[in-house]
C-alpha atoms as a PDB file:
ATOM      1  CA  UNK A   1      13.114  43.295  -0.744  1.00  0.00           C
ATOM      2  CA  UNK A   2      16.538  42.381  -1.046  1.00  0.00           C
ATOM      3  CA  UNK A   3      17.647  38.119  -1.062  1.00  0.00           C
ATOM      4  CA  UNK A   4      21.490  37.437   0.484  1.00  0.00           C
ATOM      5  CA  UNK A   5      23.424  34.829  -1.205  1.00  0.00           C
ATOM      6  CA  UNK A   6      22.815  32.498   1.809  1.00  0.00           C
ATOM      7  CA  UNK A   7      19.024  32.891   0.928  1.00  0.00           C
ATOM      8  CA  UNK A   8      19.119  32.466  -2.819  1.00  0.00           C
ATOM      9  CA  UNK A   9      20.805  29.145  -2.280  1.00  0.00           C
ATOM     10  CA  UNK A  10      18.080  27.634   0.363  1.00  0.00           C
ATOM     11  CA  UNK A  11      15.290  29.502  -1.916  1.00  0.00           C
ATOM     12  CA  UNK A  12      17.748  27.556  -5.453  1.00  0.00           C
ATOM     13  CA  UNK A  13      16.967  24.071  -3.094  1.00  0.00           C
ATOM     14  CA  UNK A  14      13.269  25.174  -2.225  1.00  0.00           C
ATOM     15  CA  UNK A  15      12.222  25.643  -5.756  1.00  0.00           C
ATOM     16  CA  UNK A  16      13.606  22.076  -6.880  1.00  0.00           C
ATOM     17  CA  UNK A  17      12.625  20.400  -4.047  1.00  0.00           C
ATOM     18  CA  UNK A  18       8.954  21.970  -3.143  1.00  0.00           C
ATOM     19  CA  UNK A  19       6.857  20.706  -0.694  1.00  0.00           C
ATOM     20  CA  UNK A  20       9.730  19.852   0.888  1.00  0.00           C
ATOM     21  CA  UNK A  21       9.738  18.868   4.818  1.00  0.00           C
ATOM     22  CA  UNK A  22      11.446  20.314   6.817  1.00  0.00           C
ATOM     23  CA  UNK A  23      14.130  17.533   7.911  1.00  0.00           C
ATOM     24  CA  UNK A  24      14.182  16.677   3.927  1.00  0.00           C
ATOM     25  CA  UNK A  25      15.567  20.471   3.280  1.00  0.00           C
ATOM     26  CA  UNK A  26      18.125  19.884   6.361  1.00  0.00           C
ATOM     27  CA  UNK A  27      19.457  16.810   4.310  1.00  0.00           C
ATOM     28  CA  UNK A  28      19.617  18.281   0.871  1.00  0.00           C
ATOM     29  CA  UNK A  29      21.182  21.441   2.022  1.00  0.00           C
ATOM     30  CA  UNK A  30      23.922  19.381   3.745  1.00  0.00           C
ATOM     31  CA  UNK A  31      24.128  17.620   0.862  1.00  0.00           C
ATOM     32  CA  UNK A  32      24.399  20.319  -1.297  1.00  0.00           C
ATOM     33  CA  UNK A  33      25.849  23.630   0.614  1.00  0.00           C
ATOM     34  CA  UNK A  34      27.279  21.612   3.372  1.00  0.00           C
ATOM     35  CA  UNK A  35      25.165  23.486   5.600  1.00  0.00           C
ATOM     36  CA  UNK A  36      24.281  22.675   9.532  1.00  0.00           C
ATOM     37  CA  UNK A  37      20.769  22.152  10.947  1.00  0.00           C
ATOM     38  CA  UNK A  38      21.274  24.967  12.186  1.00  0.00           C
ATOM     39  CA  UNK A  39      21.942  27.131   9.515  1.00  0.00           C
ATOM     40  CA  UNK A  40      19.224  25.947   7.554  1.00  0.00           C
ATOM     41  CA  UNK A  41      16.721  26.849  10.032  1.00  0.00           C
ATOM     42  CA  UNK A  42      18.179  30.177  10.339  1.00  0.00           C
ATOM     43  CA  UNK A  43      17.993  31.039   6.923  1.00  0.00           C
ATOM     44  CA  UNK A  44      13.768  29.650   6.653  1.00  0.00           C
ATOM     45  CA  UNK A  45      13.364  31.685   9.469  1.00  0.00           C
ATOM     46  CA  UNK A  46      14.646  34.298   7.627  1.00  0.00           C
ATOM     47  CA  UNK A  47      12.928  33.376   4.435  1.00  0.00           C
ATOM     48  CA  UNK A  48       9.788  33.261   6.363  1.00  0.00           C
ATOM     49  CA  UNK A  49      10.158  36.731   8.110  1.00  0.00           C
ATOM     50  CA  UNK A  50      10.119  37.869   4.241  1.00  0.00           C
ATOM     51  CA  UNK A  51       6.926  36.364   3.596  1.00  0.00           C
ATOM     52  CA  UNK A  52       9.059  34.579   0.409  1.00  0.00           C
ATOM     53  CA  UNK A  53       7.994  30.551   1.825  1.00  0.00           C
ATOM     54  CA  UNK A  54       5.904  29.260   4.188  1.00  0.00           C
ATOM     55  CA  UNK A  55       6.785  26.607   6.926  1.00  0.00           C
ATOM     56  CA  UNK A  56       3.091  24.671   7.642  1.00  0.00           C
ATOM     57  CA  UNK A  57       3.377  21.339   9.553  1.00  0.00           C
ATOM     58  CA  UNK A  58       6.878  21.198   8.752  1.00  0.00           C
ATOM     59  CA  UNK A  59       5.808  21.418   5.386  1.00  0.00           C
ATOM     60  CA  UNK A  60       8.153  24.316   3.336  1.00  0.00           C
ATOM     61  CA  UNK A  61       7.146  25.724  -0.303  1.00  0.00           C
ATOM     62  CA  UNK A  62       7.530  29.108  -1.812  1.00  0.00           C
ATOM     63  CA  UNK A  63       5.092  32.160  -1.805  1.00  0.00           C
ATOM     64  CA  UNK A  64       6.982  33.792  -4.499  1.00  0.00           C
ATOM     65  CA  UNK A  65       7.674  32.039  -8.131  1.00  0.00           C
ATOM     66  CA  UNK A  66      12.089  32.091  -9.175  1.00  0.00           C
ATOM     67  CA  UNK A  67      11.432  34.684 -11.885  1.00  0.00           C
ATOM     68  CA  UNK A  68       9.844  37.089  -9.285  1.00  0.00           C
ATOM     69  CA  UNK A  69      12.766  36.747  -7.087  1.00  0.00           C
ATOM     70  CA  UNK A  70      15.379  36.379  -9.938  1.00  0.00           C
ATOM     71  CA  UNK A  71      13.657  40.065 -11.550  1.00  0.00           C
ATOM     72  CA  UNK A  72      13.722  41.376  -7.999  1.00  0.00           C
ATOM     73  CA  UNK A  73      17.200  40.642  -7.160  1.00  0.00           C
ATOM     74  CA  UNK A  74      18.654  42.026 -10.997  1.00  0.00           C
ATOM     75  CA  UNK A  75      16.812  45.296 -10.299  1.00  0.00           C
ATOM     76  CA  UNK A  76      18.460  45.579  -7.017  1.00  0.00           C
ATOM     77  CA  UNK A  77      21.585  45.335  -8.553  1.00  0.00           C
ATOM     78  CA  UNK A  78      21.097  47.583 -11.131  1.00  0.00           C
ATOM     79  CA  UNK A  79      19.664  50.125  -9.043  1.00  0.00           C
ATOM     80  CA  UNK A  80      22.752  49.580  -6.620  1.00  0.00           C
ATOM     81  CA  UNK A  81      25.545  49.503  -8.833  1.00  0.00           C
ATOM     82  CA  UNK A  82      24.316  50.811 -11.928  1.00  0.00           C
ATOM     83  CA  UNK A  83      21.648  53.941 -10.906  1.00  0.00           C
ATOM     84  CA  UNK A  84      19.039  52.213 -12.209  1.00  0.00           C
ATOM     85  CA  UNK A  85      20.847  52.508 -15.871  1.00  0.00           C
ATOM     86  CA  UNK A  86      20.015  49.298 -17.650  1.00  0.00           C
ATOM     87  CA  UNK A  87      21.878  50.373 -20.686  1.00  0.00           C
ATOM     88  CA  UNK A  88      24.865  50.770 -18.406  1.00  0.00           C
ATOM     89  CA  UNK A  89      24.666  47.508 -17.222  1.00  0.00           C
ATOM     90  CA  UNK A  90      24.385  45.857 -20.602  1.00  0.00           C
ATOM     91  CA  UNK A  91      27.760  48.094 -21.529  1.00  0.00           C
ATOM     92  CA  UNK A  92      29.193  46.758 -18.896  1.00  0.00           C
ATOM     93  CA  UNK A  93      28.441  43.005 -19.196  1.00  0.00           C
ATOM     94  CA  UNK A  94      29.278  43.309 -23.086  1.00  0.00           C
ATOM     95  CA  UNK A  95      32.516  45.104 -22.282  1.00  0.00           C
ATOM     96  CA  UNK A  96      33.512  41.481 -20.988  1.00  0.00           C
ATOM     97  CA  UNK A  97      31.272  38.919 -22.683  1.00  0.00           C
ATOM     98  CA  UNK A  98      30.223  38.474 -26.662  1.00  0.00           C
ATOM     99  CA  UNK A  99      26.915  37.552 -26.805  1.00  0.00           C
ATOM    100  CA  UNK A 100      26.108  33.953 -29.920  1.00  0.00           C
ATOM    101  CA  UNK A 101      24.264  35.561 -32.687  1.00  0.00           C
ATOM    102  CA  UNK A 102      21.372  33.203 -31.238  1.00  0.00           C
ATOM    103  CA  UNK A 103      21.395  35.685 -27.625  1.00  0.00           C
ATOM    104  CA  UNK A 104      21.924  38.742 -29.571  1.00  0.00           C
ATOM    105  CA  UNK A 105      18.617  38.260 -31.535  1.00  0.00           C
ATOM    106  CA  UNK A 106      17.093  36.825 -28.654  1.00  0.00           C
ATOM    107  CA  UNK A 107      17.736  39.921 -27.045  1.00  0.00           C
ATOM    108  CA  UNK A 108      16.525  42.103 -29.370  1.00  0.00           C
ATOM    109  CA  UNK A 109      13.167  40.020 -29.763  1.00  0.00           C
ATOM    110  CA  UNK A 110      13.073  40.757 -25.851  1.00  0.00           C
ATOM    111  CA  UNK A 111      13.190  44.659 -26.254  1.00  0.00           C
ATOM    112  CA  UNK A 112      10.859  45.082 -29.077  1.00  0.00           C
ATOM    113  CA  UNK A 113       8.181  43.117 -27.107  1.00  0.00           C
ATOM    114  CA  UNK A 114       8.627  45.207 -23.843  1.00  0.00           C
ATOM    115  CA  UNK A 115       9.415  48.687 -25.543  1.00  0.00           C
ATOM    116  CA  UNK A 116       5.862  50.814 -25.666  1.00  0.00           C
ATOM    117  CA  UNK A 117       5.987  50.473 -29.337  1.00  0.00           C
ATOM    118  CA  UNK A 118       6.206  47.008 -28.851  1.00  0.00           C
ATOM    119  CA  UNK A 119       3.171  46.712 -26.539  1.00  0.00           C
ATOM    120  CA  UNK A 120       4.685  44.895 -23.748  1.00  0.00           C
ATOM    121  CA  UNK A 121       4.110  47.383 -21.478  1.00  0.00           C
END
């Protein structure tokens, strides 16, 4: 399931704000986004229709945790622009950024707990 922009932001305010009401979001996301009544209802609409928050008694919180959505929306990506070629990506971002020492072992702690020798997965 793919997230807009538009989304991410009102699911961003969600998160931090959960159980929010429903007037409550309207302020923050004016606040915030400088969004309309009207837009934020739009978008939880949407949000609802994809089953990613719930609206009960004017009461909104998520059905689906930020990582979930965050994972979700980087595999899109990569499956979108990059063919599903993680290492491709990671060429690419490094092609443009230099990763601390501290991210680079980071990183490598990540892979050799989800490689199969690893036994993440």
């Amino acid at each position: 399931m793919t997230v807009n922009n538009s989304e991410m932001k009102l699911m961003q305010l969600i998160w931090e704000n959960e159980p929010v009401r429903s007037g409550d979001l309207v302020k923050i996301a004016y606040n915030s986004l400088d969004w309309k009544k009207s837009t934020v209802y739009t978008v939880v609409k949407k949000l609802s229709d994809k089953q990613l928050i719930k609206n009960e008694n004017t009461i909104i919180s998520s059905l689906r945790k930020q990582e979930s959505v965050l994972s979700d929306k980087s595999e899109n990506v990569i499956n979108k622009t990059y063919g599903g070629s993680l290492p491709m990506f990671l060429a690419a971002f490094l092609s443009r950024e230099k990763l601390t020492k501290s991210e680079a072992e980071e990183l490598k702690a990540l892979i050799d707990m989800n490689t199969a020798e690893g036994g993440g997965m």
